[in-house]
Protein backbone atom coordinates (compact mmCIF):
# COMPACT_ATOMS: atom_id res chain seq x y z
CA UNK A 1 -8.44 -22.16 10.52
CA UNK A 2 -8.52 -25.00 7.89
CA UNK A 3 -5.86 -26.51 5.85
CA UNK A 4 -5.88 -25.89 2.20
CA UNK A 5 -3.90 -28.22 -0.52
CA UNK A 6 -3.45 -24.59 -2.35
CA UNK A 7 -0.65 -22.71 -1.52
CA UNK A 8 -1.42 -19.69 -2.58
CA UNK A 9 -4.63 -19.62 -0.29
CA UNK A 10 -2.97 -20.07 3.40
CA UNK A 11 -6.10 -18.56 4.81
CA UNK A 12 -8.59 -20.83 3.06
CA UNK A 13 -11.19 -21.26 5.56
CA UNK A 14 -11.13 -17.95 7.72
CA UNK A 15 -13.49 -15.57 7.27
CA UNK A 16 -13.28 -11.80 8.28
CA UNK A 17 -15.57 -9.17 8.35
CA UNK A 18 -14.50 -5.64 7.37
CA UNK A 19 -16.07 -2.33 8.18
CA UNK A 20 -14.13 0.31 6.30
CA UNK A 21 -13.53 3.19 4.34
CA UNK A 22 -10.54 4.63 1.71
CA UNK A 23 -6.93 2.97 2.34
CA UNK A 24 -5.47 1.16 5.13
CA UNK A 25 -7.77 -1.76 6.04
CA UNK A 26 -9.47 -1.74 2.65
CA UNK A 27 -5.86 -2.43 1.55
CA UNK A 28 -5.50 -5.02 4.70
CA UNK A 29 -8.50 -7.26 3.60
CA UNK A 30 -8.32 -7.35 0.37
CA UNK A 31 -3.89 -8.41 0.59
CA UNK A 32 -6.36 -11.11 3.24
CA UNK A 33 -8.28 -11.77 0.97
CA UNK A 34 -5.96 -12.65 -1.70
CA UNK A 35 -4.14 -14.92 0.58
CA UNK A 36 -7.60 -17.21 0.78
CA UNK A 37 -9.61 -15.37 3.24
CA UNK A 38 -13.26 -15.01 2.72
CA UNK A 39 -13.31 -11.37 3.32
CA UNK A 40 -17.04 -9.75 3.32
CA UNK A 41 -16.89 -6.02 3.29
CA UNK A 42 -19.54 -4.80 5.14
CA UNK A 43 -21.22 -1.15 3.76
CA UNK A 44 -23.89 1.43 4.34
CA UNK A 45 -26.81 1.36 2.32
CA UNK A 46 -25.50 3.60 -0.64
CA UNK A 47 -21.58 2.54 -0.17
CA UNK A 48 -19.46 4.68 2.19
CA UNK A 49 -17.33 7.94 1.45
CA UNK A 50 -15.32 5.72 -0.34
CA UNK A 51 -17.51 4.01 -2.68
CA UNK A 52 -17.33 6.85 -5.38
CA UNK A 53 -14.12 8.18 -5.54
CA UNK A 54 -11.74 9.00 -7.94
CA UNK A 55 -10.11 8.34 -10.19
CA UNK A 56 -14.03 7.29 -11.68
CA UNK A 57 -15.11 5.77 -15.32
CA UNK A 58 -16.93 7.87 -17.65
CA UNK A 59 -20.26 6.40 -16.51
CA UNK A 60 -18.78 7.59 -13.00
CA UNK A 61 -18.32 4.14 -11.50
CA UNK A 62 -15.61 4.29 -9.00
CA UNK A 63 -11.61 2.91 -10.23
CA UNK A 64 -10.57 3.40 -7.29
CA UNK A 65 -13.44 1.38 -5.27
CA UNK A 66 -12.59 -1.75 -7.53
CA UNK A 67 -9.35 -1.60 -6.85
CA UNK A 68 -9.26 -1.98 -3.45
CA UNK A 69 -11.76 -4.27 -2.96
CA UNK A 70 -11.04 -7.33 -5.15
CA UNK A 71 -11.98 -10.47 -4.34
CA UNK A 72 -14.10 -9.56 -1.28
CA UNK A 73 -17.81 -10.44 -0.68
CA UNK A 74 -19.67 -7.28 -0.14
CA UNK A 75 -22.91 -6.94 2.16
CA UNK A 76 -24.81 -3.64 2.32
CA UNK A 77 -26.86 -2.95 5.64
CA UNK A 78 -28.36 -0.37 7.30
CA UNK A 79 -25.57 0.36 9.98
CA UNK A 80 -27.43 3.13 11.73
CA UNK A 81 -30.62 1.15 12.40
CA UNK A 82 -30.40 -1.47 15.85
CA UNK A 83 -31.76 -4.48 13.59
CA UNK A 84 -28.61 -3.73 10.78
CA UNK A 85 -25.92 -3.45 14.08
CA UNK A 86 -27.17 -6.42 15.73
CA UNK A 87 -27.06 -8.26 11.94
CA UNK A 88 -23.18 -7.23 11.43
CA UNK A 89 -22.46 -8.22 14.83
CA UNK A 90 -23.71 -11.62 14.14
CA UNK A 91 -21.56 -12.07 11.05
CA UNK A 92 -18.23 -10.81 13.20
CA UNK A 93 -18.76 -12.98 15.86
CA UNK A 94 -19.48 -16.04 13.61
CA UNK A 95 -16.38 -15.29 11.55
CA UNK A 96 -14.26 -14.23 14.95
CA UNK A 97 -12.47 -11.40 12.97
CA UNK A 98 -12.98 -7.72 12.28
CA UNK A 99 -10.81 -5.17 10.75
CA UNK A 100 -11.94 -1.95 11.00
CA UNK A 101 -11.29 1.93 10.86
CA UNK A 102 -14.38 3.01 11.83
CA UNK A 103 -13.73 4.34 15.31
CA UNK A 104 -15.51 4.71 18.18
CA UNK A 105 -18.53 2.91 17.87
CA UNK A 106 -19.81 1.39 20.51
CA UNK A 107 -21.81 -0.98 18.78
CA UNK A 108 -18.80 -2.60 17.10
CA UNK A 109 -16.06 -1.85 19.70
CA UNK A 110 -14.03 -4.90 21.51
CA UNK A 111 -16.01 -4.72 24.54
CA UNK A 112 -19.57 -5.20 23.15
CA UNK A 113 -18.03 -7.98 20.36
CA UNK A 114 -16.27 -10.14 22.70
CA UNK A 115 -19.51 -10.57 25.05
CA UNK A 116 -20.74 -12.55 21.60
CA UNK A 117 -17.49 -13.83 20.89
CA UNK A 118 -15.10 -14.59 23.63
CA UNK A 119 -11.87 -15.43 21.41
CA UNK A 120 -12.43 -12.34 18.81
CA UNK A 121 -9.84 -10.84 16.99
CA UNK A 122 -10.62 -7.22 16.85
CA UNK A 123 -8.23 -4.98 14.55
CA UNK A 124 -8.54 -1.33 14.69
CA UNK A 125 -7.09 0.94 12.80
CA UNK A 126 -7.58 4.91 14.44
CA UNK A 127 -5.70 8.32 13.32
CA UNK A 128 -3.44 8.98 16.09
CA UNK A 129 -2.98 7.37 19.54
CA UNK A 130 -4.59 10.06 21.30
CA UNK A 131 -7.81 9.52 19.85
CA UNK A 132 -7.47 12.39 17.86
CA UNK A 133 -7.72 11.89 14.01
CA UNK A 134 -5.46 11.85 11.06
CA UNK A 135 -5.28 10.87 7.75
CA UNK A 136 -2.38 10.37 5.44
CA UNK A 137 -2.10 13.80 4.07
CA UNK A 138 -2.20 15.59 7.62
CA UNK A 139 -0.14 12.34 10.21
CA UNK A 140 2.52 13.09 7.14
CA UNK A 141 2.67 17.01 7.38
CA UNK A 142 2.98 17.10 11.30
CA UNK A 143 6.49 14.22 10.88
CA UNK A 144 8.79 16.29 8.54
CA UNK A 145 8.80 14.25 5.31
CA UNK A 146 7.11 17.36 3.10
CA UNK A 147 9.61 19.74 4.38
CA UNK A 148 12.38 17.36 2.82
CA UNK A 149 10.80 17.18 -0.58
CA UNK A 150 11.17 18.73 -3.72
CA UNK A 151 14.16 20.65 -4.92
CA UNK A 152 16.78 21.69 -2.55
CA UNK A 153 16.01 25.54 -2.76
CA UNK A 154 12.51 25.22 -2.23
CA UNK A 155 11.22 26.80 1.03
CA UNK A 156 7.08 25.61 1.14
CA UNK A 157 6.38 21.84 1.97
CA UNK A 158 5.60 19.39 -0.80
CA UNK A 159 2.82 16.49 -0.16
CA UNK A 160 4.08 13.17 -1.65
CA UNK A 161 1.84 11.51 -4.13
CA UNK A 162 1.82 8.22 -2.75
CA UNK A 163 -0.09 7.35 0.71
CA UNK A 164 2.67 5.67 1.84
CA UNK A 165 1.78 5.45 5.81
CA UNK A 166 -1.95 4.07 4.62
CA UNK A 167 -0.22 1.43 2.74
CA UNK A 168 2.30 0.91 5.68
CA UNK A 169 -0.94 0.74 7.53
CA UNK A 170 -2.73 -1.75 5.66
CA UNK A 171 -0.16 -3.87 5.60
CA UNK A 172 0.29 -3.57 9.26
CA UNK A 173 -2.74 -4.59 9.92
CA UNK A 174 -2.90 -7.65 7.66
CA UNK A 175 0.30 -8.66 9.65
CA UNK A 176 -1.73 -8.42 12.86
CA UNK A 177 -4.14 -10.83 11.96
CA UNK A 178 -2.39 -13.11 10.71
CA UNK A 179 0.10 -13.02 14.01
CA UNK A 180 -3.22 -12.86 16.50
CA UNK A 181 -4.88 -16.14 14.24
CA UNK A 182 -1.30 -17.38 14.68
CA UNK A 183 -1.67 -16.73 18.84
CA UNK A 184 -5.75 -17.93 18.55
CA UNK A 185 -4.57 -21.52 16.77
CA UNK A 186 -2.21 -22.43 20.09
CA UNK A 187 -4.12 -20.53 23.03
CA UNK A 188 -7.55 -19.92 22.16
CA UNK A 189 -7.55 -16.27 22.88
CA UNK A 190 -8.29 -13.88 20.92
CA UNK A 191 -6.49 -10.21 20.74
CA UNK A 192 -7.39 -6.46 21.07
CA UNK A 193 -5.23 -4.55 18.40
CA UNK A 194 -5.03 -1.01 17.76
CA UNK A 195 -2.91 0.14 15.23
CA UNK A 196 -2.82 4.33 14.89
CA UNK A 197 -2.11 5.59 11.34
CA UNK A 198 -0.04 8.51 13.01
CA UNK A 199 2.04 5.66 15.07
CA UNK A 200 2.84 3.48 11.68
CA UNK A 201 4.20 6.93 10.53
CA UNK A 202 6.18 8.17 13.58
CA UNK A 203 7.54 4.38 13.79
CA UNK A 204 8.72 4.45 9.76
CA UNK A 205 10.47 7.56 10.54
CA UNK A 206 12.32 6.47 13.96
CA UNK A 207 13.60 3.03 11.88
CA UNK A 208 15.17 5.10 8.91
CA UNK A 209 16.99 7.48 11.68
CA UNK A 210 15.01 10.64 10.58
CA UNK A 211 14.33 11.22 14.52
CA UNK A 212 17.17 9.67 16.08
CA UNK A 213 19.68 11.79 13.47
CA UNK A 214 18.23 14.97 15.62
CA UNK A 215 18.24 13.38 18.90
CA UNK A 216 22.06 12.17 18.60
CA UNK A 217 23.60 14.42 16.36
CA UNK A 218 21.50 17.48 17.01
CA UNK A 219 21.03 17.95 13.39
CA UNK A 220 17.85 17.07 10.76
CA UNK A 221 17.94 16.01 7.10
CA UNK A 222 17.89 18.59 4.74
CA UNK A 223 16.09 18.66 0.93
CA UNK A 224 18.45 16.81 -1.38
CA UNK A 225 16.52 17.04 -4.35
CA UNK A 226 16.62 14.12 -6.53
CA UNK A 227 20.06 12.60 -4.67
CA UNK A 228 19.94 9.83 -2.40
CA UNK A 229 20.93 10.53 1.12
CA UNK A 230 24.28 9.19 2.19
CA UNK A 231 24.42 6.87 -1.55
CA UNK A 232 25.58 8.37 -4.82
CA UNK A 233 22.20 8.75 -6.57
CA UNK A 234 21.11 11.18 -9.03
CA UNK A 235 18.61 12.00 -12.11
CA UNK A 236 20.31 12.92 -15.54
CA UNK A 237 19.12 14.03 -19.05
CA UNK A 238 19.88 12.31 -21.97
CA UNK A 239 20.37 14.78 -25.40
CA UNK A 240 16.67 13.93 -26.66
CA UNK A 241 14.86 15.19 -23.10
CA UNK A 242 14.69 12.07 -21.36
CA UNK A 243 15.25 11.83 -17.83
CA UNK A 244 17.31 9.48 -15.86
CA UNK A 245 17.81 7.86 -12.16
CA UNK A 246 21.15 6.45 -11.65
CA UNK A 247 22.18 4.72 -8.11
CA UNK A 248 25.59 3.85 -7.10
CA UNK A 249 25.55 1.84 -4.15
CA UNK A 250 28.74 0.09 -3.97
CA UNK A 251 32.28 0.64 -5.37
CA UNK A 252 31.90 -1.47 -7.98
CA UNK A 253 28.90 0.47 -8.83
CA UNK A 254 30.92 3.71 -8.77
CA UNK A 255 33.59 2.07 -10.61
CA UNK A 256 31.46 1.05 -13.58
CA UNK A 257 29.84 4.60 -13.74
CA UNK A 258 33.24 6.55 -13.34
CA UNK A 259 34.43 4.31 -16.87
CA UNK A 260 31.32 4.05 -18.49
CA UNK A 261 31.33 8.27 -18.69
CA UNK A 262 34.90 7.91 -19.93
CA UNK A 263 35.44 10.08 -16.54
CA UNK A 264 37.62 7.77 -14.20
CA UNK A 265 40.74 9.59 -14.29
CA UNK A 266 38.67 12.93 -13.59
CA UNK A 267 36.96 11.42 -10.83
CA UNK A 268 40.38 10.49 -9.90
CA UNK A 269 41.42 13.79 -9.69
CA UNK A 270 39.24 15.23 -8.18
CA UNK A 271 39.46 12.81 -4.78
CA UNK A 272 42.83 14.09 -4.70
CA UNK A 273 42.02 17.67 -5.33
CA UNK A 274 39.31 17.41 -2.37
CA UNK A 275 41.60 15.23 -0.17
CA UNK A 276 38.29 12.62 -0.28
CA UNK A 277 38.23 8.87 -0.59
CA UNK A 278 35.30 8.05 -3.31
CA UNK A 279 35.78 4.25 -1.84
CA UNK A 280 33.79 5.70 0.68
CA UNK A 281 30.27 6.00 0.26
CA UNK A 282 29.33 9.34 2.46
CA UNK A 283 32.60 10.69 0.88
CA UNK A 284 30.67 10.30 -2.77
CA UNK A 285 27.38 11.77 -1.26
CA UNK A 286 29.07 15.03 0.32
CA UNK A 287 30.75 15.22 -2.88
CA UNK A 288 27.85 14.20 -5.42
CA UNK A 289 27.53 18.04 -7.04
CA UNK A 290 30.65 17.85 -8.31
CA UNK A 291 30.81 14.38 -9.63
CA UNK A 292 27.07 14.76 -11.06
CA UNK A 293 29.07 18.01 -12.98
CA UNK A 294 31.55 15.40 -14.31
CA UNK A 295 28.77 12.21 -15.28
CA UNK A 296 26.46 14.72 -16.56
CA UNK A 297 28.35 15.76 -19.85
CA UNK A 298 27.99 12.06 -21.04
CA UNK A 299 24.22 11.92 -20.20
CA UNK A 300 23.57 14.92 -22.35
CA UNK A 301 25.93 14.02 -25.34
CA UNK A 302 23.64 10.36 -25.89
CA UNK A 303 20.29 9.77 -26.79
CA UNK A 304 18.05 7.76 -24.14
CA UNK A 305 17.92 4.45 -26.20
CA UNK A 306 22.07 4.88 -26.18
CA UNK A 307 21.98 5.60 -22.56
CA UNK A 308 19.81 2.44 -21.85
CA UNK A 309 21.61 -0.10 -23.86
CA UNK A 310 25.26 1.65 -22.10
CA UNK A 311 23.64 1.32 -18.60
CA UNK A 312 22.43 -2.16 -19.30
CA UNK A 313 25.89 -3.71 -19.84
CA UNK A 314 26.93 -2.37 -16.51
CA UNK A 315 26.11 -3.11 -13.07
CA UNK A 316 24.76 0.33 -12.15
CA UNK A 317 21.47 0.84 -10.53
CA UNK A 318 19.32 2.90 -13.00
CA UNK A 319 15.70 3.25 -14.86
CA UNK A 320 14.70 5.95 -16.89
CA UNK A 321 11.95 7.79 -15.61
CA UNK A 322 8.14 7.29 -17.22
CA UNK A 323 4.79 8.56 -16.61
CA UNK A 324 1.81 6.12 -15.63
CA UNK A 325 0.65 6.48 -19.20
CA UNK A 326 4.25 4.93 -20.10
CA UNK A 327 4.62 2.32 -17.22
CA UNK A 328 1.12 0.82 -18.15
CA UNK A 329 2.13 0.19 -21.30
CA UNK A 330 5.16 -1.32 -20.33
CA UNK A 331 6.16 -4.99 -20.53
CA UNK A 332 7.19 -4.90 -16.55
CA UNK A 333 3.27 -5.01 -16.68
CA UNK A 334 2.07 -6.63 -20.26
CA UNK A 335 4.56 -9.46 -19.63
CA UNK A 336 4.53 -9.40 -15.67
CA UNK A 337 2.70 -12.89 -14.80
CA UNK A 338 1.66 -10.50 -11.50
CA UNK A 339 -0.69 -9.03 -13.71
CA UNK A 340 -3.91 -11.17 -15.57
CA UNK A 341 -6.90 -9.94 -17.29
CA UNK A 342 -9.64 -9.22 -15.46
CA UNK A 343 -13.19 -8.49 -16.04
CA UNK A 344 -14.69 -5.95 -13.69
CA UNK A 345 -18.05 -5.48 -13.55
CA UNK A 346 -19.30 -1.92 -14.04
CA UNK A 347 -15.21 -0.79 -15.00
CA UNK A 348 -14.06 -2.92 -17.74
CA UNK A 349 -11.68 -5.36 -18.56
CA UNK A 350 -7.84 -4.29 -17.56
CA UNK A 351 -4.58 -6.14 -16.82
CA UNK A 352 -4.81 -6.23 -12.74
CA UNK A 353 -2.48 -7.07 -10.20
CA UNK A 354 -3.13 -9.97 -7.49
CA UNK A 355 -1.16 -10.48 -5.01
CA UNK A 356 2.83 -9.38 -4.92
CA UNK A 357 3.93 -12.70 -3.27
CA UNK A 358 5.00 -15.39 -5.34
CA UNK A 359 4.51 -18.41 -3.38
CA UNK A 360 5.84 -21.43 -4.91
CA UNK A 361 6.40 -20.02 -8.22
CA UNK A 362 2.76 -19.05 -8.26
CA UNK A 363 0.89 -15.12 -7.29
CA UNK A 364 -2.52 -15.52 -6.43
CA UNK A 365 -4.47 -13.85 -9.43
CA UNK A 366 -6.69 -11.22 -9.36
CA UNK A 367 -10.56 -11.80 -8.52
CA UNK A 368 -13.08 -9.07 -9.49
CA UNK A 369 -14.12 -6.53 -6.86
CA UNK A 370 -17.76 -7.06 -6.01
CA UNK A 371 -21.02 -4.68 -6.79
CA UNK A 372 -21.95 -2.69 -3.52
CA UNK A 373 -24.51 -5.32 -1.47
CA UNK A 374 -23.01 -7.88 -4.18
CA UNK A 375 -22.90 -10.96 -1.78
CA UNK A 376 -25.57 -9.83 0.89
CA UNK A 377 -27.89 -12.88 0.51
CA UNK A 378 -25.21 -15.17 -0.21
CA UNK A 379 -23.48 -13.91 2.76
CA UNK A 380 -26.68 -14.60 5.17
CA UNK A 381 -27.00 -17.30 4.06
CA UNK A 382 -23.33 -19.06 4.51
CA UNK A 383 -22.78 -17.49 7.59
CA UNK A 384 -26.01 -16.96 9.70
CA UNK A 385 -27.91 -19.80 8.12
CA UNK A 386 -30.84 -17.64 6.99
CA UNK A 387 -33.49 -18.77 4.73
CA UNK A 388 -34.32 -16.54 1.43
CA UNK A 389 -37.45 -15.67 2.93
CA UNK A 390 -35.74 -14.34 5.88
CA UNK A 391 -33.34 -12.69 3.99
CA UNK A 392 -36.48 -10.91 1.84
CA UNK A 393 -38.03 -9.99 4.89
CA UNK A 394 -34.43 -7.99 5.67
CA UNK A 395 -34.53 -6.09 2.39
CA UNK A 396 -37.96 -5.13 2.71
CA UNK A 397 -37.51 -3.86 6.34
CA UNK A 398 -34.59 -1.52 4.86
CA UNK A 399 -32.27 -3.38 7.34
CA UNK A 400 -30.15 -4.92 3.82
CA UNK A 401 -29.55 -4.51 0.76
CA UNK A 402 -28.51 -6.47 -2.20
CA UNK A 403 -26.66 -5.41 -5.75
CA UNK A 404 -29.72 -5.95 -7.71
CA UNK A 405 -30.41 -2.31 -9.50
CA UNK A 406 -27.12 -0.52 -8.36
């Protein structure tokens, strides 16, 4: 690793190669990536199962793709053929990194790599510990988490929206190479790391006491709805249809909510009618039906812009709830210096987010995803040293492919 005068670029001078495919370690090299890495995506000929999906522009060109992949160098090569494995192994054991969820080939596994490359760092990222494997979607519905969402009377799971565990993932695995080039710097070793999606999950779940609640008190979590388990949280409507999320967290939060509804000496009332201490914060959450029935009549008698400016002057928890179409829009984004213009080839130009880590006042900005095979002669060349002659000689075999014509 090199030292870099920039601090938003701690990884200035490592380079990583990443075979890969929809969330996790997309996620994990590009969050690399924007911390200085020179990350080079490595791709089938024709882009992987990834490389078209949705949400797509009208032309078709891939949203999603683009924004997972920003500021990476991509190099497309035939990954079946002997001449295209041997190729990729060069680049991974020049760079001494891979992240990877492509599983179970041999070609690319520790034990083949490390002949080439003693001190490699090898992430991989599997479905489940077993070997067995799992994405998002199906590692969440074996855990619990859709039978504890939705409304409290519903009976059928409900999928959440967000891939939280391939995010946990990616993230994850990021962490692990920066720890392992962390161990590399002061030993000279390098590390074998697997990381199973399923694992991330199970481990999320143990922290927050979802599995440790049954194990102890012989009892699991129930659907809440909209409230917030063992807090005073939950969503109101204003009188024009707008909805609501209001968290009370500490007394003082409860305080300024019981006297901002004008209901303090109701709430007061009612501790003594139900012989419960509201100072207590599992005392407001077995009790939050009734006080919601006592906040709620204030909600509904103002107008969301009346509601906002109220809230505001407190300290309660709160936003009003808003659909992507709204939150876009919105100046957390227009004004957020997280987000700059970018230019994306083949997508447009859009306000894009870099990095979420200020460092030193500064967030590492946004860099255009690359065109499939973008960066495969530039690539060669840096890293294997390889003439443009040699380099033609790979296209026309088949075993590469550059970005001209896609």
């Amino acid at each position: 690793m090199t030292a870099t005068p920039d601090a938003t670029r701690p990884l200035a001078g490592v380079r990583i190669v990443e075979i890969s495919s929809f969330v996790a370690v997309p996620l994990a090299g590009m969050t690399l990536a924007q911390l200085g890495a020179e990350v080079t995506r490595v791709d089938p000929i024709g882009g992987a199962a990834d490389y078209r999906r949705w949400p797509v522009t009208g032309d078709g060109e891939s949203i999603y793709w683009a924004g997972l992949n920003k500021g990476k160098r991509s190099l497309a090569a035939d990954v079946r053929s002997e001449a295209g494995q041997r190729l990729i192994q060069r680049l991974i054991a020049g760079g001494g990194i891979l992240i990877t969820n492509v599983a179970g080939r041999e070609w690319h596994s520790y034990d083949t790599l490390t002949a080439l490359r003693p001190d490699l760092i090898h992430v991989e990222v599997s479905g489940r510990a077993d070997g067995g494997t799992g994405v998002d979607y199906t590692v969440n519905a074996g855990i619990g988490f859709p039978m504890v969402t939705g409304p409290s009377e519903l009976a059928t799971p409900v999928n959440h929206v967000l891939p939280a565990w391939d995010v946990a993932c990616g993230i994850y695995t990021a962490l692990a190479v920066v720890t392992a080039l962390r161990h590399r710097d002061v030993t000279g070793e390098g590390r074998r790391i697997s990381i199973p999606l399923e694992n991330v999950a199970l481990a999320t779940a143990g922290n927050l006491g979802f599995f440790t609640e049954v194990m102890i008190n012989g009892t699991a979590r129930e659907r809440i709805g909209n409230s917030v388990y063992g807090q005073y949280g939950q969503d109101f409507v204003s009188s024009d249809g707008v909805s609501f999320m209001v968290v009370a967290l500490t007394g003082r939060h409860f305080r300024d909510l019981s006297e901002l509804t004008g209901t303090a000496k109701a709430v007061a009332a009612l501790a003594e009618t139900l012989d419960a201490d509201f100072a207590d914060e599992g005392q407001r959450f077995l009790h939050r039906d009734a006080l919601s029935g006592l906040f709620a009549e204030w909600f509904t008698a103002h107008t969301a812009d009346e509601i906002s400016a109220a809230l505001s002057a407190t300290s309660v928890l709160w936003e009003r709830y808003r659909t992507f179409a709204e939150a876009a829009t919105a100046d957390k984004i227009a004004t957020n210096p997280l987000f700059t213009s970018l230019d994306q080839p083949r997508i447009g130009t859009y306000l894009a987010p870099g990095l979420p880590i200020s460092i030193d006042g500064q967030y590492p900005c946004a860099v255009a995803s690359p065109v499939l095979g973008d960066d495969t002669v530039g690539v060669l060349n840096d890293w294997l040293g390889l003439s443009a002659e040699e380099v033609d000689g790979l296209v026309a075999s088949g075993t590469v492919a550059t970005g001209r014509g896609e």
